[in-house]
C-alpha atoms as a PDB file:
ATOM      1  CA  UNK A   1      42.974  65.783   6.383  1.00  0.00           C
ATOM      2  CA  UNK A   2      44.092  64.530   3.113  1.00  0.00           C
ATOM      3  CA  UNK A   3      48.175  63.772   1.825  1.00  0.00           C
ATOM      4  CA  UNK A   4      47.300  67.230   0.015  1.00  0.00           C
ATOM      5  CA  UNK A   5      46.689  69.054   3.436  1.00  0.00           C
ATOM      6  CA  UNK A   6      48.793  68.022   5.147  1.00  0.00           C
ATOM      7  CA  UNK A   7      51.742  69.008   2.079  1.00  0.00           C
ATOM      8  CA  UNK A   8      50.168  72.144   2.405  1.00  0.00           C
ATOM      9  CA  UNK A   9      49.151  72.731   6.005  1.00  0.00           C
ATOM     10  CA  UNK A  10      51.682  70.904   8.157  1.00  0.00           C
ATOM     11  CA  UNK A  11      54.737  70.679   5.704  1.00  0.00           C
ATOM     12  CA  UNK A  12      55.802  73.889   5.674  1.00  0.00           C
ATOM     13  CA  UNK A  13      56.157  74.187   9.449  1.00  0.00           C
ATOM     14  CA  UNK A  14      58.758  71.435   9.305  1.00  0.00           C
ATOM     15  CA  UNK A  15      62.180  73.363   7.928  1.00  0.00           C
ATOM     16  CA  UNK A  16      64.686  71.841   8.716  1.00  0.00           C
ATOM     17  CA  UNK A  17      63.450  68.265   8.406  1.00  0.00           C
ATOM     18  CA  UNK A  18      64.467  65.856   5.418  1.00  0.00           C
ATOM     19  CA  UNK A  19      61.645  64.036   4.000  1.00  0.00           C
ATOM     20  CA  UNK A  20      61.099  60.960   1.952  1.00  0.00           C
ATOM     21  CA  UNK A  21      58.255  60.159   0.306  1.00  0.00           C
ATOM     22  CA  UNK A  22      56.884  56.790  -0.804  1.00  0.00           C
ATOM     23  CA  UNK A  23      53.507  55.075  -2.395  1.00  0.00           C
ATOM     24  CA  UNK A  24      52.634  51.718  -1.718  1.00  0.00           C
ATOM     25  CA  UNK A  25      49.699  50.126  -3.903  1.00  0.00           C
ATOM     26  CA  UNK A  26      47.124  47.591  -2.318  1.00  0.00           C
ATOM     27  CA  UNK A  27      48.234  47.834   1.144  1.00  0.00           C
ATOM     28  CA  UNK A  28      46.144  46.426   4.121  1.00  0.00           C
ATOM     29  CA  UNK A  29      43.915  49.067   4.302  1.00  0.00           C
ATOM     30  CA  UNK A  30      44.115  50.483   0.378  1.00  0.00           C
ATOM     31  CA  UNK A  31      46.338  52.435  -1.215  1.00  0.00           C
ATOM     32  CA  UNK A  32      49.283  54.044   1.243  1.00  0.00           C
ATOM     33  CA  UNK A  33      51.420  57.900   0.680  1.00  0.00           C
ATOM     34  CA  UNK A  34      54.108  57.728   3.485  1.00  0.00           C
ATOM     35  CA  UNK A  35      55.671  60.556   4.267  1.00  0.00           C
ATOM     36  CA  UNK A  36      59.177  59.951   6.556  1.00  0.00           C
ATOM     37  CA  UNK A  37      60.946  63.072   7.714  1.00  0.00           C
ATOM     38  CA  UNK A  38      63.465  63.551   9.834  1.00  0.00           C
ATOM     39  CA  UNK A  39      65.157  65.998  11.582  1.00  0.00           C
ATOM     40  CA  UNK A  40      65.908  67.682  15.302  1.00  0.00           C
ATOM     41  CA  UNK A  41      66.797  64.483  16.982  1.00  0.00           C
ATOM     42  CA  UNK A  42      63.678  62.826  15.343  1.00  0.00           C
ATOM     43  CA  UNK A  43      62.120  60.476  13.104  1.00  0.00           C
ATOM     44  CA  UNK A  44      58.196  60.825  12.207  1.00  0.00           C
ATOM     45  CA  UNK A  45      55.826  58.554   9.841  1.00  0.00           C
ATOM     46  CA  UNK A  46      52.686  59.886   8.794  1.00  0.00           C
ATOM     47  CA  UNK A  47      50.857  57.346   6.413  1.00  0.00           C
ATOM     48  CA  UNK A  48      47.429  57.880   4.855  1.00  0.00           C
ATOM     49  CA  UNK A  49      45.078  54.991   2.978  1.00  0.00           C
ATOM     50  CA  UNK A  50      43.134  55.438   0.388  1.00  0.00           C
ATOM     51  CA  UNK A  51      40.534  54.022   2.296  1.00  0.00           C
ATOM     52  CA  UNK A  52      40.634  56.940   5.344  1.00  0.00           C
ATOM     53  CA  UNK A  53      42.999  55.358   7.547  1.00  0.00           C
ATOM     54  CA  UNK A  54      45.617  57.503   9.199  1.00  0.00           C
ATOM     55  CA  UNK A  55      48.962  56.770  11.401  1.00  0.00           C
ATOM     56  CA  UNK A  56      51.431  58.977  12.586  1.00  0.00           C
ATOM     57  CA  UNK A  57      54.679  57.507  14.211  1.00  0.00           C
ATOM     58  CA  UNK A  58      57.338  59.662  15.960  1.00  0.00           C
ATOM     59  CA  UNK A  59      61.301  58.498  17.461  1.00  0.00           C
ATOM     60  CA  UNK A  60      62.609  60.394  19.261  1.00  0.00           C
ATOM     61  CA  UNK A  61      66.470  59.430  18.852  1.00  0.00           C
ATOM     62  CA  UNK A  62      67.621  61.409  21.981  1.00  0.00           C
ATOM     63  CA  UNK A  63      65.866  59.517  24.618  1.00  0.00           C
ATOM     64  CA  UNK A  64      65.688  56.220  22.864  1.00  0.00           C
ATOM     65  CA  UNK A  65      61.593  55.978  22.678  1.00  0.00           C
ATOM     66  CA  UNK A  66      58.453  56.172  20.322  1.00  0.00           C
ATOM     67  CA  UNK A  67      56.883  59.322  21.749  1.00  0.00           C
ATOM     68  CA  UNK A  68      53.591  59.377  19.420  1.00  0.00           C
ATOM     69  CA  UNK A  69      51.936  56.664  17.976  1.00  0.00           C
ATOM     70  CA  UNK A  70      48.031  56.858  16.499  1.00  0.00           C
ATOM     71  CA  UNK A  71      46.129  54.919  14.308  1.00  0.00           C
ATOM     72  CA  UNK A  72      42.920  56.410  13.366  1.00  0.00           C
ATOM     73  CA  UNK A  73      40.222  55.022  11.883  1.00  0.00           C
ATOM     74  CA  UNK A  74      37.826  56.384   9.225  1.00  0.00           C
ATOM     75  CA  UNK A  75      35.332  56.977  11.626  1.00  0.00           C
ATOM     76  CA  UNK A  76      37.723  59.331  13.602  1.00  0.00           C
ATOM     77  CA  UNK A  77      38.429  61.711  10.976  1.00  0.00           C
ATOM     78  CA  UNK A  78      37.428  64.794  13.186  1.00  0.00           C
ATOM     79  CA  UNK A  79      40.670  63.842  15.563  1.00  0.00           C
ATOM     80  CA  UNK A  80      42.965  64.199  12.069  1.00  0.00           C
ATOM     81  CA  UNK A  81      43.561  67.810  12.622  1.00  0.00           C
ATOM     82  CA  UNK A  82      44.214  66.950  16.616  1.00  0.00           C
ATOM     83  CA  UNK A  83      46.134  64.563  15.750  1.00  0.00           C
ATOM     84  CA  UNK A  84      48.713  66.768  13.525  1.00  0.00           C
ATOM     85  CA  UNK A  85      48.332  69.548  16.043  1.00  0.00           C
ATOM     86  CA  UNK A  86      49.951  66.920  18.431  1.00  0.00           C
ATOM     87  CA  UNK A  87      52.838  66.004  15.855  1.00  0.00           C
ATOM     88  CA  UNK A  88      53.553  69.451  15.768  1.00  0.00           C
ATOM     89  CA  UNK A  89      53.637  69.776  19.324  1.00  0.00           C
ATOM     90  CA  UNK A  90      56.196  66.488  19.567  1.00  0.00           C
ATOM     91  CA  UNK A  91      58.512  67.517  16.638  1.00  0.00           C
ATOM     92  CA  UNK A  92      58.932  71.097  16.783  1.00  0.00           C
ATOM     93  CA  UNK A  93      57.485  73.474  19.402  1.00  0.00           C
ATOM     94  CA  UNK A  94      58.268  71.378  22.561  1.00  0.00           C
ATOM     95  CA  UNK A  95      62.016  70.567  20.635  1.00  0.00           C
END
């Protein structure tokens, strides 16, 4: 999954949230879209490099701890859509 998708896909299930968006040229792994949003006693980063690298970061600001936290290589592309699956999971259906 692809900044695109995931705007399109995952986005939309996320009312409520504020998000921030930011691109960062020539990071350590290419070129980086972060996506911050925040919202039901949360905070959640999703970055994705140009080069096929995705992380996903969730706070949750309630009990004080990082509740998600993957880094995903390239070669683990097929656990993207997991992956999101899960964020969904942490940020809205088990609020």
């Amino acid at each position: 999954m692809d900044v695109f998708r995931f705007n399109r896909d995952v986005m939309p299930l996320l009312k409520g949230f504020s998000v921030v968006r930011s691109t960062f040229p020539e990071g350590d792994f290419g070129d980086l879209e972060r996506i911050e949003m925040a919202g039901l006693n949360k905070l959640a980063t999703v970055e994705f490099w140009s080069s096929g690298w995705v992380a996903i970061d969730v706070f949750d600001c309630v009990c004080e701890q990082q509740v998600m936290n993957v880094l995903l290589s390239p070669e683990q592309k097929d656990l993207v859509p997991e992956a999101f699956e899960a964020l969904l999971d942490t940020l809205i259906r088990n609020a």
